[in-house]
N, C-alpha and C. Protein backbone atom coordinates (compact mmCIF):
# COMPACT_ATOMS: atom_id res chain seq x y z
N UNK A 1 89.16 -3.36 100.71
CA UNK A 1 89.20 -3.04 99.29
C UNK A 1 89.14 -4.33 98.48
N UNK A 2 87.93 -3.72 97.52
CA UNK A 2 88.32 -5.32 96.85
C UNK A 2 89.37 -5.54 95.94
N UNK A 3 89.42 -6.77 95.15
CA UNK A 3 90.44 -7.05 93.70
C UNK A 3 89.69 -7.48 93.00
N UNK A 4 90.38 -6.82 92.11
CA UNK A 4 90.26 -6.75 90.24
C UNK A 4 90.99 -8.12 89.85
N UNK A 5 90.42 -9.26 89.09
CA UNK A 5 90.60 -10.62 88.69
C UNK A 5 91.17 -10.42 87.37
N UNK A 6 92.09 -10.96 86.67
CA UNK A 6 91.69 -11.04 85.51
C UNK A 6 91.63 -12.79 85.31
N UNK A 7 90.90 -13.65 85.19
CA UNK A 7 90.79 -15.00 84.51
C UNK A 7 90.04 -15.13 83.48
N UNK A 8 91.40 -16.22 82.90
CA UNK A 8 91.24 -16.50 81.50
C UNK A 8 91.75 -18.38 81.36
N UNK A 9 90.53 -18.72 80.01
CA UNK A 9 90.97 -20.00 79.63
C UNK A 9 92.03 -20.25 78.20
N UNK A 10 93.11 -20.50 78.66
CA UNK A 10 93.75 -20.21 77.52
C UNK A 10 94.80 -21.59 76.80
N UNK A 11 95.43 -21.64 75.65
CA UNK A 11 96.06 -22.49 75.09
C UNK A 11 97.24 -22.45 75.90
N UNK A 12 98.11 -23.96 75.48
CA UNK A 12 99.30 -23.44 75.60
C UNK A 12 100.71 -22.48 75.50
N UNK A 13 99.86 -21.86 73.70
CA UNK A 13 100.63 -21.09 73.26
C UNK A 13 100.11 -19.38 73.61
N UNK A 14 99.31 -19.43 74.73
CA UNK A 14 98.81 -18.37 74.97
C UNK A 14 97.36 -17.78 74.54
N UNK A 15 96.75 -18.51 73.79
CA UNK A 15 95.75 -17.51 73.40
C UNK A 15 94.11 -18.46 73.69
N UNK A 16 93.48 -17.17 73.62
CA UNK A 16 92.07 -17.39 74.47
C UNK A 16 91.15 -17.64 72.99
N UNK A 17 91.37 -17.69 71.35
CA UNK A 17 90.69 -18.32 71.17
C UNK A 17 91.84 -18.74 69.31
N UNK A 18 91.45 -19.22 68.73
CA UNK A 18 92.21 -20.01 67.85
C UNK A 18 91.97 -18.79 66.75
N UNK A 19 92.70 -18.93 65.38
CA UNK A 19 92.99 -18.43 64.35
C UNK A 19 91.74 -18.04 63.82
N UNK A 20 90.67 -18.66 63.59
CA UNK A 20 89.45 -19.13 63.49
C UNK A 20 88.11 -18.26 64.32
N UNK A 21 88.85 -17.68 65.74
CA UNK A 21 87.67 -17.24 66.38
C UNK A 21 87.14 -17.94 67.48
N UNK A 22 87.82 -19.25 67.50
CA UNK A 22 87.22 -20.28 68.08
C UNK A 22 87.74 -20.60 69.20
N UNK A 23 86.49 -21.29 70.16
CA UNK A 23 87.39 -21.67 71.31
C UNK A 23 86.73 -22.84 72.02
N UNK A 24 86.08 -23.62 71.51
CA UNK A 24 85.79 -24.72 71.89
C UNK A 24 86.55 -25.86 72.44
N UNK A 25 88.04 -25.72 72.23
CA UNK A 25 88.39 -26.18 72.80
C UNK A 25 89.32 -26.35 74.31
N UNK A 26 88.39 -25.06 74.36
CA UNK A 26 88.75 -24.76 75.94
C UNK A 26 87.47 -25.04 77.01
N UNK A 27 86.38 -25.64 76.72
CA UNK A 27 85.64 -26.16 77.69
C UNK A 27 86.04 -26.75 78.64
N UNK A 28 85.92 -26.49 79.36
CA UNK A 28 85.95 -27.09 80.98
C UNK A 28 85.71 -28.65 81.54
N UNK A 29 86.44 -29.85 81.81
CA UNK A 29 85.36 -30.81 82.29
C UNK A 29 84.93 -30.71 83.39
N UNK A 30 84.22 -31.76 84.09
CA UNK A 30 83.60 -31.06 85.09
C UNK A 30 84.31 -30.92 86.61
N UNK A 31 85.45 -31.65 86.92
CA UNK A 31 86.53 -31.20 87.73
C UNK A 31 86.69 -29.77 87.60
N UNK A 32 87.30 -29.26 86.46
CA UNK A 32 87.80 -27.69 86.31
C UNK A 32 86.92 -27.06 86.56
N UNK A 33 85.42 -27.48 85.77
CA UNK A 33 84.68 -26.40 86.30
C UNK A 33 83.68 -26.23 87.24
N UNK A 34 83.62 -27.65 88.40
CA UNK A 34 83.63 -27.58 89.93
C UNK A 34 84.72 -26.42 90.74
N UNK A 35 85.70 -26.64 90.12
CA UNK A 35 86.99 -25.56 90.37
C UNK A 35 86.85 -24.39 90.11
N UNK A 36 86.49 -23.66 89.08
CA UNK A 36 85.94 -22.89 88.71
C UNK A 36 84.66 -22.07 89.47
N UNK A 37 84.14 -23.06 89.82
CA UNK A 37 83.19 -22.25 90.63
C UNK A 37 83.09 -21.78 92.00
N UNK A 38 83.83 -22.73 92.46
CA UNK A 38 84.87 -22.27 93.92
C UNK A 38 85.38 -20.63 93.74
N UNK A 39 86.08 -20.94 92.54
CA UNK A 39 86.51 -19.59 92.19
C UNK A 39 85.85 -18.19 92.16
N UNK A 40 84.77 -18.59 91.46
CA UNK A 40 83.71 -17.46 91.33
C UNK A 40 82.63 -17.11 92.27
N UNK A 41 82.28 -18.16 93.09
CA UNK A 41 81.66 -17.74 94.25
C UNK A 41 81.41 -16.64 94.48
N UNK A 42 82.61 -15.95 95.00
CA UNK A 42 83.19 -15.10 96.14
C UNK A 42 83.07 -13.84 95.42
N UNK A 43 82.67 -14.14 94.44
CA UNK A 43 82.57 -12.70 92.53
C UNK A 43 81.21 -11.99 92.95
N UNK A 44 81.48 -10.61 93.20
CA UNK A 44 80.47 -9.78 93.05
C UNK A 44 79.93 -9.39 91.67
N UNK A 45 81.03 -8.69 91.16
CA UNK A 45 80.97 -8.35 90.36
C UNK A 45 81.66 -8.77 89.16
N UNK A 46 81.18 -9.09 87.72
CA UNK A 46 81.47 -9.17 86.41
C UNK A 46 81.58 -7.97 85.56
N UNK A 47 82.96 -7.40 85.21
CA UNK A 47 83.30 -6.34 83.95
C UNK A 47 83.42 -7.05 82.62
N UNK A 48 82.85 -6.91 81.53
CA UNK A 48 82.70 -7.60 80.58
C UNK A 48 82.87 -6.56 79.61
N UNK A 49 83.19 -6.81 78.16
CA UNK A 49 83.61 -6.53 76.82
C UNK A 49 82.31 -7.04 76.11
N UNK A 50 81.78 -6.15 75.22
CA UNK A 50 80.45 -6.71 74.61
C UNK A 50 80.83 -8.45 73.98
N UNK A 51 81.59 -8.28 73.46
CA UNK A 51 81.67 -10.23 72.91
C UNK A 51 81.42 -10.48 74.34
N UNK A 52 82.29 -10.75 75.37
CA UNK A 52 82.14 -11.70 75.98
C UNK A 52 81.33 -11.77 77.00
N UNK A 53 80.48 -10.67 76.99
CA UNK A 53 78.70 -10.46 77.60
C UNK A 53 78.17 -11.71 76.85
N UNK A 54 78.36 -11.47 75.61
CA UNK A 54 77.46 -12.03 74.75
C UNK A 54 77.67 -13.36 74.61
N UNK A 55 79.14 -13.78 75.09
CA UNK A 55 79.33 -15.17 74.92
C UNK A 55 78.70 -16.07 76.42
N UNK A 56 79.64 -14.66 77.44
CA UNK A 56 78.65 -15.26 78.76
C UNK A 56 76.70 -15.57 79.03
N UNK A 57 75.71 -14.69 78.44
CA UNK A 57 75.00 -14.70 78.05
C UNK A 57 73.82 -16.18 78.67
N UNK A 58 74.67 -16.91 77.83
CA UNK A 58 74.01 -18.25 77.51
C UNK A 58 73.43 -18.64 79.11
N UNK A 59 74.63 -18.33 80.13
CA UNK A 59 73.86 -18.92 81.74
C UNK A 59 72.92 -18.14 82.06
N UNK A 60 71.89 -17.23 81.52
CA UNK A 60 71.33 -16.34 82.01
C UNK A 60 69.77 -17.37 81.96
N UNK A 61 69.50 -17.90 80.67
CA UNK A 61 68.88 -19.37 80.48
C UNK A 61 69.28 -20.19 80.40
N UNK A 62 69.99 -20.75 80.81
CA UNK A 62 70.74 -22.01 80.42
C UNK A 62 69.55 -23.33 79.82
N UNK A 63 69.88 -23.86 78.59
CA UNK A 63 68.93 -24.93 78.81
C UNK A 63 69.08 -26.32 79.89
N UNK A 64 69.22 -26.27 80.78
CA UNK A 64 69.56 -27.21 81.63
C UNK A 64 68.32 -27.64 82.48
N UNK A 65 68.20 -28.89 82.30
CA UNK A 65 67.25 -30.05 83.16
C UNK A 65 68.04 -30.81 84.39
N UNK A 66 67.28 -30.90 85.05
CA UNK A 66 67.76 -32.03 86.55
C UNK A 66 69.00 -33.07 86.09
N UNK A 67 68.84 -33.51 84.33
CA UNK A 67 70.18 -34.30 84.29
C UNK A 67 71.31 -33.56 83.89
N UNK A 68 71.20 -32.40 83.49
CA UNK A 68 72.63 -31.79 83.56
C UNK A 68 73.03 -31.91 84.67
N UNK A 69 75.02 -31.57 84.47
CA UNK A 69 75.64 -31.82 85.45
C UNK A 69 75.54 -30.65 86.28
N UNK A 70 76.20 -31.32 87.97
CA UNK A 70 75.87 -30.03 89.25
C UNK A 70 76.47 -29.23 88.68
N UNK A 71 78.31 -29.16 88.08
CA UNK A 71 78.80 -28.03 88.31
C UNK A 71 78.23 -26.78 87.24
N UNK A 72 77.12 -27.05 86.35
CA UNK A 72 76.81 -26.60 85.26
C UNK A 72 75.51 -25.86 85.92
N UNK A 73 74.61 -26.63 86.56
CA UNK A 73 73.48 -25.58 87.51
C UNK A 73 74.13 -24.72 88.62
N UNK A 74 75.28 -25.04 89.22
CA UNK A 74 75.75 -24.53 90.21
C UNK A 74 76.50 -23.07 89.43
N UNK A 75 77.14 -23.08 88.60
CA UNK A 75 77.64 -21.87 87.89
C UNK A 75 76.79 -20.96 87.54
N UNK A 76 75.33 -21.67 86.86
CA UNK A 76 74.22 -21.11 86.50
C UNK A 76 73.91 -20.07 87.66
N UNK A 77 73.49 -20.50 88.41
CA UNK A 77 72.95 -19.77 89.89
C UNK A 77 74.30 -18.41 90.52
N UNK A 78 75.86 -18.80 90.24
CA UNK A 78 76.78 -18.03 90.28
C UNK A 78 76.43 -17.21 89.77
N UNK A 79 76.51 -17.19 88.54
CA UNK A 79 76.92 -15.92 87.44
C UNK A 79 75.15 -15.02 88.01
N UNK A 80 74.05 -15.78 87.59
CA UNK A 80 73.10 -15.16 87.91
C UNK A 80 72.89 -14.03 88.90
N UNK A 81 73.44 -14.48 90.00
CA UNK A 81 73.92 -13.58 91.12
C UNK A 81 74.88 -12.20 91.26
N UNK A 82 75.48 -12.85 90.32
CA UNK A 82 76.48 -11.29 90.24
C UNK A 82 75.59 -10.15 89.27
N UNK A 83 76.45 -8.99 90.02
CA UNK A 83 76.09 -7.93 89.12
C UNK A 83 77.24 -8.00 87.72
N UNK A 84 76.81 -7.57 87.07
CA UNK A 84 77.25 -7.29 85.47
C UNK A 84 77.41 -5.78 84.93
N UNK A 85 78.77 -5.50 84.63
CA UNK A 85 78.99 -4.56 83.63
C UNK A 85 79.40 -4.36 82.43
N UNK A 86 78.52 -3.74 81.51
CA UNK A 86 79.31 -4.38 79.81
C UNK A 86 79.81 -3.53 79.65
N UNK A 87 80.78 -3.23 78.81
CA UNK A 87 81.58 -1.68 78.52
C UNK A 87 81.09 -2.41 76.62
N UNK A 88 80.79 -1.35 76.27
CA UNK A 88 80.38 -1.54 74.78
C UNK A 88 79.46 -0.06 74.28
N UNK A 89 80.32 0.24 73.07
CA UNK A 89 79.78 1.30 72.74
C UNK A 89 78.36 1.07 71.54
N UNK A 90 78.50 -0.47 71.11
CA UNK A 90 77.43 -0.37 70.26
C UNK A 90 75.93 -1.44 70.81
N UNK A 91 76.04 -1.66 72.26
CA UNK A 91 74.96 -2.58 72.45
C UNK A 91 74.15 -1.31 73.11
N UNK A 92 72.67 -1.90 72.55
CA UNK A 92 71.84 -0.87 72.85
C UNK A 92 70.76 -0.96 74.48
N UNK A 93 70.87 -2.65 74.67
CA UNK A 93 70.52 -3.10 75.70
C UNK A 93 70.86 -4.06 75.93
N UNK A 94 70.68 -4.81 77.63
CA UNK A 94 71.27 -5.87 77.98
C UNK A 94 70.04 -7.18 77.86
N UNK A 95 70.76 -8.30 77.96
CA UNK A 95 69.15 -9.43 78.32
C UNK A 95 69.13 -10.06 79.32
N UNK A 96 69.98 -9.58 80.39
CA UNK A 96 70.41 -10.49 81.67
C UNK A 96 70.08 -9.62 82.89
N UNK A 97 69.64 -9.99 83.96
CA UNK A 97 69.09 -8.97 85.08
C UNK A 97 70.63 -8.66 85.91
N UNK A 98 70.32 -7.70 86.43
CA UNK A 98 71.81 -6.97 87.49
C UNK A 98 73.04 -6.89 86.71
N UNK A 99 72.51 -6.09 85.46
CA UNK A 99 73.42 -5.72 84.21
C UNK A 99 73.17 -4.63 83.92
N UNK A 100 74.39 -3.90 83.76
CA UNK A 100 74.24 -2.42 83.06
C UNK A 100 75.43 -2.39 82.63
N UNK A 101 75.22 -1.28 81.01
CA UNK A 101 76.21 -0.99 80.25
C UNK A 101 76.91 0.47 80.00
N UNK A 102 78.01 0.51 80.08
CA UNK A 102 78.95 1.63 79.61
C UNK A 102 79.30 1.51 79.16
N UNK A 103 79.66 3.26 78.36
CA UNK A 103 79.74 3.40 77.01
C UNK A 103 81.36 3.44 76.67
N UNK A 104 82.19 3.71 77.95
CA UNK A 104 83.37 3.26 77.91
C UNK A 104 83.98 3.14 79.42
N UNK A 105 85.49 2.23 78.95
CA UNK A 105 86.04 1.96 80.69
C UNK A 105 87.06 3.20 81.15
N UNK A 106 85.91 3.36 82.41
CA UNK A 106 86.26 4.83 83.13
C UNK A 106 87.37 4.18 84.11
N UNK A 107 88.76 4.36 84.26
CA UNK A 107 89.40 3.80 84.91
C UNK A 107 89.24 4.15 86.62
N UNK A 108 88.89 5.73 86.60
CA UNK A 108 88.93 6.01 87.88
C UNK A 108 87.52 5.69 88.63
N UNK A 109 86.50 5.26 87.79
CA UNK A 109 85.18 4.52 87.97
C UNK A 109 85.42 3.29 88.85
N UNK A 110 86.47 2.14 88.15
CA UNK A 110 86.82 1.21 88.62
C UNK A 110 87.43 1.16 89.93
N UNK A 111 88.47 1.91 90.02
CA UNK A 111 89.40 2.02 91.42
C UNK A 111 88.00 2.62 92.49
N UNK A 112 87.10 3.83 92.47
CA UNK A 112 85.92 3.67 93.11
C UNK A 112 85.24 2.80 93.15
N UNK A 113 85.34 1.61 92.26
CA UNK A 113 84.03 0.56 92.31
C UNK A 113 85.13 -0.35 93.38
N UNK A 114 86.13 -0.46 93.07
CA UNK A 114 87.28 -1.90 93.90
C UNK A 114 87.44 -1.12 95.31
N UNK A 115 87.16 0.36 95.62
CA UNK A 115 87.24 0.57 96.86
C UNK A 115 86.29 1.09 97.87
N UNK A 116 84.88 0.39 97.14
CA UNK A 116 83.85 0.77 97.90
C UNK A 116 82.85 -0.68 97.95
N UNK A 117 83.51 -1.56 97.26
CA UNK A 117 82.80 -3.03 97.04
C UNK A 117 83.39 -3.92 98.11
N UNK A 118 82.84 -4.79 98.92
CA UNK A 118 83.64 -5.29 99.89
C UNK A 118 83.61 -7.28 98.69
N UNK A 119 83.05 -7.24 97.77
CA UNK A 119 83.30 -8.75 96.93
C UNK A 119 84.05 -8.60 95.61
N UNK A 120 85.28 -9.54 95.28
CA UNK A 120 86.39 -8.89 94.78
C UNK A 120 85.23 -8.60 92.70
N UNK A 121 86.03 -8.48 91.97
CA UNK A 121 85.20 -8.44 91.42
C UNK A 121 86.42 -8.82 89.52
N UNK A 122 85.97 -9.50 88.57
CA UNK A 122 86.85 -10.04 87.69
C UNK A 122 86.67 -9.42 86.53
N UNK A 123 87.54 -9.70 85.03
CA UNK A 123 87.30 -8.97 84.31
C UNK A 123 87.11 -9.56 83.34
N UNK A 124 86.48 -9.97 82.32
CA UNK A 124 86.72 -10.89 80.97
C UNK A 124 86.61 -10.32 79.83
N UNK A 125 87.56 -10.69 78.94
CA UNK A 125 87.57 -10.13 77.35
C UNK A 125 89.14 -9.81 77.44
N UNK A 126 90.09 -10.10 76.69
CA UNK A 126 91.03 -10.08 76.65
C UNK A 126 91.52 -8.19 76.25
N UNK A 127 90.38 -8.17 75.30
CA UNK A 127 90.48 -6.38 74.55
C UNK A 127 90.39 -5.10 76.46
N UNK A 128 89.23 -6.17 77.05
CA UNK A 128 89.08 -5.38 78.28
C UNK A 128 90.51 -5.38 79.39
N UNK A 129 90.45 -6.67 79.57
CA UNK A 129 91.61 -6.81 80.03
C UNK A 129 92.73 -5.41 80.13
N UNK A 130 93.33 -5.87 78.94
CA UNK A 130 94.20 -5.08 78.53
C UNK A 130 94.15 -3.76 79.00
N UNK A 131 92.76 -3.18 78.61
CA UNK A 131 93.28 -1.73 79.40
C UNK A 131 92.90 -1.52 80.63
N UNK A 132 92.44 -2.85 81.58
CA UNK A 132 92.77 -2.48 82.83
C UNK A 132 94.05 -2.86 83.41
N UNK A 133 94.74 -3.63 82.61
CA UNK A 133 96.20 -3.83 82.85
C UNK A 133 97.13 -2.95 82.58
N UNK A 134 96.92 -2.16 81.54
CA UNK A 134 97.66 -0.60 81.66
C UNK A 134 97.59 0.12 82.40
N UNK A 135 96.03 0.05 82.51
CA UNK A 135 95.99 1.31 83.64
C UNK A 135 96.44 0.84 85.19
N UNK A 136 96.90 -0.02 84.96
CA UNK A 136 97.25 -1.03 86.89
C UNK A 136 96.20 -1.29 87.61
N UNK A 137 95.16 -1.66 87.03
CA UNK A 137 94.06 -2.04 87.99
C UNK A 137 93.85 -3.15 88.34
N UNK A 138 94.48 -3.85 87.27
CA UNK A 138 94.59 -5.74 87.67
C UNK A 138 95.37 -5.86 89.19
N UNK A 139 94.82 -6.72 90.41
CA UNK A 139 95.92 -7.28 91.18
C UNK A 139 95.92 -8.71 91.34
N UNK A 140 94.75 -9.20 90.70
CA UNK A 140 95.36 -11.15 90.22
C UNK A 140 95.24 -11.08 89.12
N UNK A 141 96.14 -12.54 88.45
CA UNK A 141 95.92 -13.02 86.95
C UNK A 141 95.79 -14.61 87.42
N UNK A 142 94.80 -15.02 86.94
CA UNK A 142 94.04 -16.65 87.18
C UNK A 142 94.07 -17.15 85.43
N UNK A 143 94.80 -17.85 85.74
CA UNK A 143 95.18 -18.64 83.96
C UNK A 143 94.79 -20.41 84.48
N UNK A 144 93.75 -20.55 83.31
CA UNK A 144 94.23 -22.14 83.17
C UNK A 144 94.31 -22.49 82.05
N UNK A 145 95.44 -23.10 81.74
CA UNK A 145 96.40 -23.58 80.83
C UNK A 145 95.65 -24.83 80.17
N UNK A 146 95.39 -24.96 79.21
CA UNK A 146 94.66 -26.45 78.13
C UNK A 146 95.84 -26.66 77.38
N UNK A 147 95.76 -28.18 77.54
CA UNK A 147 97.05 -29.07 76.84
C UNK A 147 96.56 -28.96 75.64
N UNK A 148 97.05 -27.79 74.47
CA UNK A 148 96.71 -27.67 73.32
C UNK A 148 97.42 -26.91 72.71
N UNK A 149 98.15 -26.87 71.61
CA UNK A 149 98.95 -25.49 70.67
C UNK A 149 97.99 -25.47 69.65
N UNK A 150 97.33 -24.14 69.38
CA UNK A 150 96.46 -23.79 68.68
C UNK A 150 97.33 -23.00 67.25
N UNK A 151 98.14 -22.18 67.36
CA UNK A 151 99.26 -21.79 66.67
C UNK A 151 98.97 -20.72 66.35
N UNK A 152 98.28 -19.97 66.63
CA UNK A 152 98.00 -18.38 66.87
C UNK A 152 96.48 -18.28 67.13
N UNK A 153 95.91 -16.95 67.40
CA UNK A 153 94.75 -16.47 67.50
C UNK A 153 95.31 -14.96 68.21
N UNK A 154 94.32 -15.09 69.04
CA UNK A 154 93.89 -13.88 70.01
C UNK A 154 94.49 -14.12 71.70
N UNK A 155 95.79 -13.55 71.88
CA UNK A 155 96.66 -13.73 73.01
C UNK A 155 95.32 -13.26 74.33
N UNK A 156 95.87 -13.76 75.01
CA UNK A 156 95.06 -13.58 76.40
C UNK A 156 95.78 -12.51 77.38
N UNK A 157 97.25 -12.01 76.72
CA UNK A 157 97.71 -11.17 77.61
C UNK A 157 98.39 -9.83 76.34
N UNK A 158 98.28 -8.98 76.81
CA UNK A 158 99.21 -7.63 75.29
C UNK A 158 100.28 -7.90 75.44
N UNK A 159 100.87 -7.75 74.37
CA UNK A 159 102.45 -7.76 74.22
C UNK A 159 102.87 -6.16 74.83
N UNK A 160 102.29 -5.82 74.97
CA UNK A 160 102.86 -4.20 75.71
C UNK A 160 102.90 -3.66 76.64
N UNK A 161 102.68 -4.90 77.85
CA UNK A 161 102.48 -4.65 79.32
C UNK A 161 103.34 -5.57 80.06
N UNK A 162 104.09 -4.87 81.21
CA UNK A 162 105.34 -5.91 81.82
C UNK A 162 104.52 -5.90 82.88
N UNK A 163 104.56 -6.90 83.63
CA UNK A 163 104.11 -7.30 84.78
C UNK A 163 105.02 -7.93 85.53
N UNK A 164 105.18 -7.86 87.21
CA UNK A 164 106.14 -8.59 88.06
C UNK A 164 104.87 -9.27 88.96
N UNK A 165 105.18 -10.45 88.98
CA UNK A 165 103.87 -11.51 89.65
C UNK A 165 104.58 -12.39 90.66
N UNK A 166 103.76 -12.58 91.46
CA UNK A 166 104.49 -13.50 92.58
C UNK A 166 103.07 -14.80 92.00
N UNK A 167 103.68 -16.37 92.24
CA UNK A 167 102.58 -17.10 92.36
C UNK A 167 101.97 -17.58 93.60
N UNK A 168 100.89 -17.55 93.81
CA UNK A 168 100.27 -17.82 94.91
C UNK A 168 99.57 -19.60 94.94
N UNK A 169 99.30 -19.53 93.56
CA UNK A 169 98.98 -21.33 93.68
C UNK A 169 98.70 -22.09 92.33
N UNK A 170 98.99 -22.95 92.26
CA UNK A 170 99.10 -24.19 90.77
C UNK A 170 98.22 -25.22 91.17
N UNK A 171 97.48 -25.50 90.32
CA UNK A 171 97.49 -26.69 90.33
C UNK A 171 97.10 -27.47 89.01
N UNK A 172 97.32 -29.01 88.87
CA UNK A 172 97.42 -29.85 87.65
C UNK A 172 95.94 -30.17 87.82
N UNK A 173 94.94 -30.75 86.76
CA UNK A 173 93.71 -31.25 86.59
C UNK A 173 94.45 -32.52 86.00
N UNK A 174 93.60 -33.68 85.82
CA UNK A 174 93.50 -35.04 85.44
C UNK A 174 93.41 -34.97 84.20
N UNK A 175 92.94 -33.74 83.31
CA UNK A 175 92.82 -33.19 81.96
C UNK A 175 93.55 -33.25 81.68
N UNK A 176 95.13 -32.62 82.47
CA UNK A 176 96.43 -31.30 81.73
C UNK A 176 96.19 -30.42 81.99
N UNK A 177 94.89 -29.47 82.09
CA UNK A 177 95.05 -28.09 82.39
C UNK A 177 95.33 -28.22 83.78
N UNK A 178 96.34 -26.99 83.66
CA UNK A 178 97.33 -26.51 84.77
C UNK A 178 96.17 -25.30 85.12
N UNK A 179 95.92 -24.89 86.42
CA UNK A 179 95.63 -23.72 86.89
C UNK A 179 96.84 -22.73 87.64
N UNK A 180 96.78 -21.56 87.23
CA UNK A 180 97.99 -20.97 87.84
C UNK A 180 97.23 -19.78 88.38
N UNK A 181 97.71 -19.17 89.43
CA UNK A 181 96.76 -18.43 90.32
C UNK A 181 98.38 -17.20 90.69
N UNK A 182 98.21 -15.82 89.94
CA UNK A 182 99.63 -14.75 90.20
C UNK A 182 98.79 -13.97 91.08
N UNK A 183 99.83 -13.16 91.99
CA UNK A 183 99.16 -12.19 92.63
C UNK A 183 100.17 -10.75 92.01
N UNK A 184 99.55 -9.96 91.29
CA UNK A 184 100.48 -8.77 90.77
C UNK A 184 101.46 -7.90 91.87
N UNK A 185 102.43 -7.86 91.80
CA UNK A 185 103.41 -7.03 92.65
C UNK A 185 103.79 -5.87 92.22
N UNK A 186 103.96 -4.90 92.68
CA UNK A 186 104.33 -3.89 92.47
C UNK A 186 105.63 -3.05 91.53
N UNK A 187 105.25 -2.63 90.92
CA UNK A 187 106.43 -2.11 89.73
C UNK A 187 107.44 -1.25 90.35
């Protein structure tokens, strides 16, 4: 059976993008996101929230030449590979190949997709998130932490969901960002 991911790049004070909308300052250098791609490898599958289709998007062309950096072609070729699902009720089509969209998240869709997929598969968009974390479908949470207080925005986790997590692994970057790696335990 596979697992349901949830990773996210987030502030210190919790949130995945600033007051503003913004999140530039959660780019990756290229340590993290050599790291990062370790990570995603092993990713069959991508569940996505129309924003963050749309933000992911960009690797589908990337403008990248022989002098961009490896870990930036190497992600390229990742994401490319996976299949893609958008949950979005107002996109009318996708622009990325081994993508398809629904019109909403079928929970018992998912638990059939995590128990008939043998590659684990992650979730992005914090709005998405969320209601696969209600519904208990999350069984990791992958956070990396940026040495930054942004002072509000858009939390990366709901205030209306308790979770009991065991950690499975940390680690510090040369940046500050902390990677923290939970495995969800049982309620």
């Amino acid at each position: 059976m596979a697992s349901l991911i949830y990773s996210a790049i987030a502030s210190l004070d919790g949130c995945v993008e600033d007051t503003t909308g913004h999140f530039d300052w959660a780019g990756p250098d290229d340590e993290v996101h050599r790291f990062i791609n370790d990570l995603e490898r092993p990713i069959g599958t991508y569940l996505y929230g129309r924003r963050m289709y749309e933000t992911m998007l960009y690797w589908e062309n990337p403008p990248l030449d022989a002098s961009a950096p490896p870990a930036l072609r190497d992600f390229t070729h990742i994401w490319q590979a996976a299949d893609k699902v958008v949950y979005s009720r107002t996109l009318d089509s996708v622009s990325s190949s081994r993508t398809r969209i629904e019109r909403s998240f079928d929970t018992e869709a998912i638990r059939n997709l995590k128990a008939t997929t043998s590659h684990d598969l992650t979730i992005g968009g914090a709005h998405l998130a969320r209601q696969a974390l209600e519904a208990d479908l999350v069984d990791e949470l992958q956070l990396f932490v940026v040495p930054i207080v942004v002072g509000g925005g858009k939390p990366w986790l709901p205030s209306n969901v308790r979770l009991n997590l065991e950690l499975q692994e940390s680690r510090p970057f040369t940046s500050g960002v902390v990677f923290l790696r939970y495995r969800r335990l049982p309620t």
